[in-house]
C-alpha atoms as a PDB file:
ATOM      1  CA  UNK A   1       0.000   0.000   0.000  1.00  0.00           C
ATOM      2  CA  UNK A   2       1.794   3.331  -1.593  1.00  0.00           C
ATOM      3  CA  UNK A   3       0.385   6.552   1.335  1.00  0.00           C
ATOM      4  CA  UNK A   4       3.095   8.996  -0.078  1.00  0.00           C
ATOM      5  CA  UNK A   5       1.014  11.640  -2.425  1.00  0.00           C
ATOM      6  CA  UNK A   6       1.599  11.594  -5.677  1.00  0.00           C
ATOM      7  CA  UNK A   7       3.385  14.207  -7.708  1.00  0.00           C
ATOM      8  CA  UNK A   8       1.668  17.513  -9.493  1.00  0.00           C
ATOM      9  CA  UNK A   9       1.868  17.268 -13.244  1.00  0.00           C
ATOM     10  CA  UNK A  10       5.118  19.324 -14.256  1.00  0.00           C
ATOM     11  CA  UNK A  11       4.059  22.229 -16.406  1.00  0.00           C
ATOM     12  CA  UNK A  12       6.844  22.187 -19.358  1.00  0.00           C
ATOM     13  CA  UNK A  13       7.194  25.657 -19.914  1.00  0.00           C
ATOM     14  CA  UNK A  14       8.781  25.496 -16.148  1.00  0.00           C
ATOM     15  CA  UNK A  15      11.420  22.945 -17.023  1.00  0.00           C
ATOM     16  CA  UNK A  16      12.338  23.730 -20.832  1.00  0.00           C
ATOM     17  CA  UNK A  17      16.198  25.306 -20.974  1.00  0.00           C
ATOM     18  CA  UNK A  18      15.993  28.700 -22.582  1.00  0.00           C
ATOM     19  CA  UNK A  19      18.569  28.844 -24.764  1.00  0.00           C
ATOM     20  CA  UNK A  20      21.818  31.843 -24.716  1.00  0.00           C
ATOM     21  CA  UNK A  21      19.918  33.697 -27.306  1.00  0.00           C
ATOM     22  CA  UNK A  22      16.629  34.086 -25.106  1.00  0.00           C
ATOM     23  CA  UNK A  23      19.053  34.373 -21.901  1.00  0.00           C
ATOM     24  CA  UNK A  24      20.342  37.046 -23.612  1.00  0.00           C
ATOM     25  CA  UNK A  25      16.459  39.029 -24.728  1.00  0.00           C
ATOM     26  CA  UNK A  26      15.530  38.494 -21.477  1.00  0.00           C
ATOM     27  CA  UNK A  27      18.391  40.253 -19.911  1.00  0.00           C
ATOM     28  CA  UNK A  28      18.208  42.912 -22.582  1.00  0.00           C
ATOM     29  CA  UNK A  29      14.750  43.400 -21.828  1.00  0.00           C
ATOM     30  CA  UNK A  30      14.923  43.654 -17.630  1.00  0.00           C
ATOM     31  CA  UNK A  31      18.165  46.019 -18.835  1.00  0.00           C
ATOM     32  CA  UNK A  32      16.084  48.552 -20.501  1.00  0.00           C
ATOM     33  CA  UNK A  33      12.945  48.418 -17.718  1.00  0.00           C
ATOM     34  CA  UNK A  34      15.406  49.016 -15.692  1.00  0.00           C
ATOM     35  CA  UNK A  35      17.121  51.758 -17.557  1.00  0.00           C
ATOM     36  CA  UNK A  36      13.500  53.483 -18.218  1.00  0.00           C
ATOM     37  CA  UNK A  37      12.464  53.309 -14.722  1.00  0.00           C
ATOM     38  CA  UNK A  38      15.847  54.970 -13.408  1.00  0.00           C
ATOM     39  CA  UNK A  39      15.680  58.097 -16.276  1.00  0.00           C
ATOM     40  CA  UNK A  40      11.662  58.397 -14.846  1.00  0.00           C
ATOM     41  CA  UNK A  41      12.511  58.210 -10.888  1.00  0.00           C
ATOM     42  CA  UNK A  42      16.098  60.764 -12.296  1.00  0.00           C
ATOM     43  CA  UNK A  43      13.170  63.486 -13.254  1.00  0.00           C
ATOM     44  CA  UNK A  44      10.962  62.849 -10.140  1.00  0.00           C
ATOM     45  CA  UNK A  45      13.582  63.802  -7.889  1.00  0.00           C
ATOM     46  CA  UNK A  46      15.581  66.556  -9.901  1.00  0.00           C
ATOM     47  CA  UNK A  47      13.574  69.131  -8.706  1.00  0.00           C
ATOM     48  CA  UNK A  48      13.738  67.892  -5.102  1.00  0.00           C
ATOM     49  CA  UNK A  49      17.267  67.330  -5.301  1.00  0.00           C
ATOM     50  CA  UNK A  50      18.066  70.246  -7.271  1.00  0.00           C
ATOM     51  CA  UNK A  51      18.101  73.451  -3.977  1.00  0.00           C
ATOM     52  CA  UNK A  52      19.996  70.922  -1.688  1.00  0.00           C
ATOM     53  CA  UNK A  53      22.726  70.264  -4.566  1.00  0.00           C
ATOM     54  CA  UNK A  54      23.130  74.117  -4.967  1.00  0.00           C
ATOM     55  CA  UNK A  55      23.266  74.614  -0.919  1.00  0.00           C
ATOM     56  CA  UNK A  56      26.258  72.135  -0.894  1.00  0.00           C
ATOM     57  CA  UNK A  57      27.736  73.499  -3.597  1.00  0.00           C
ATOM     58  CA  UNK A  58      27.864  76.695  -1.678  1.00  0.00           C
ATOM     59  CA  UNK A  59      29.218  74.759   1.524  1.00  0.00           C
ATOM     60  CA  UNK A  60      31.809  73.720  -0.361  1.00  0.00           C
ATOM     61  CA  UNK A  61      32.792  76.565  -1.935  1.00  0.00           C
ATOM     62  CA  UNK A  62      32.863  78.222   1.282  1.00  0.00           C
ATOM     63  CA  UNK A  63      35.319  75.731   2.885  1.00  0.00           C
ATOM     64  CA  UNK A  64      37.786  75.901  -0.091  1.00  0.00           C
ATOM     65  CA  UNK A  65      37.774  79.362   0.706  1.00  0.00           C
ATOM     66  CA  UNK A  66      38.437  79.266   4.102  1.00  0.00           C
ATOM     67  CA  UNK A  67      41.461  76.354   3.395  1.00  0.00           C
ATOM     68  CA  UNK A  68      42.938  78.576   0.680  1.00  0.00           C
ATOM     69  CA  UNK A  69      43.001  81.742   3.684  1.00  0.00           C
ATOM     70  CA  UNK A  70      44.483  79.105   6.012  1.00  0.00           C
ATOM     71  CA  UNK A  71      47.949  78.545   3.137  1.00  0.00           C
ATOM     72  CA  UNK A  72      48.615  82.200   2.472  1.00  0.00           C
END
């Protein structure tokens, strides 16, 4: 008397190898999704980003300032 379950069919999409070539669209593919979706989230935060970049550009000018006072 066999009381072990028996197995689920196997779908055969699930265990075909892709081959390099589809490897290869697939990557390509997820490469430019993820290319798209960094360029869109790049102009979300621009303007956000944008007065905190200039303030630190402004610290920093101010500090080489104060280090080129300090070697005269």
């Amino acid at each position: 008397m066999n009381t072990l379950p028996t197995k689920p069919p196997r779908d055969p999409e699930v265990n075909t190898i892709p081959t390099w070539r589809e490897l290869a669209d697939r990557f390509r593919d997820l490469m430019k999704d993820f290319l798209k979706e960094g360029k869109e989230l790049e102009r979300e935060l621009e303007p956000k980003l944008l007065p905190a970049l200039k303030r630190l550009k402004l610290e920093i000018e101010k500090l080489i300032g104060k280090l080129e006072e300090r070697a005269k």
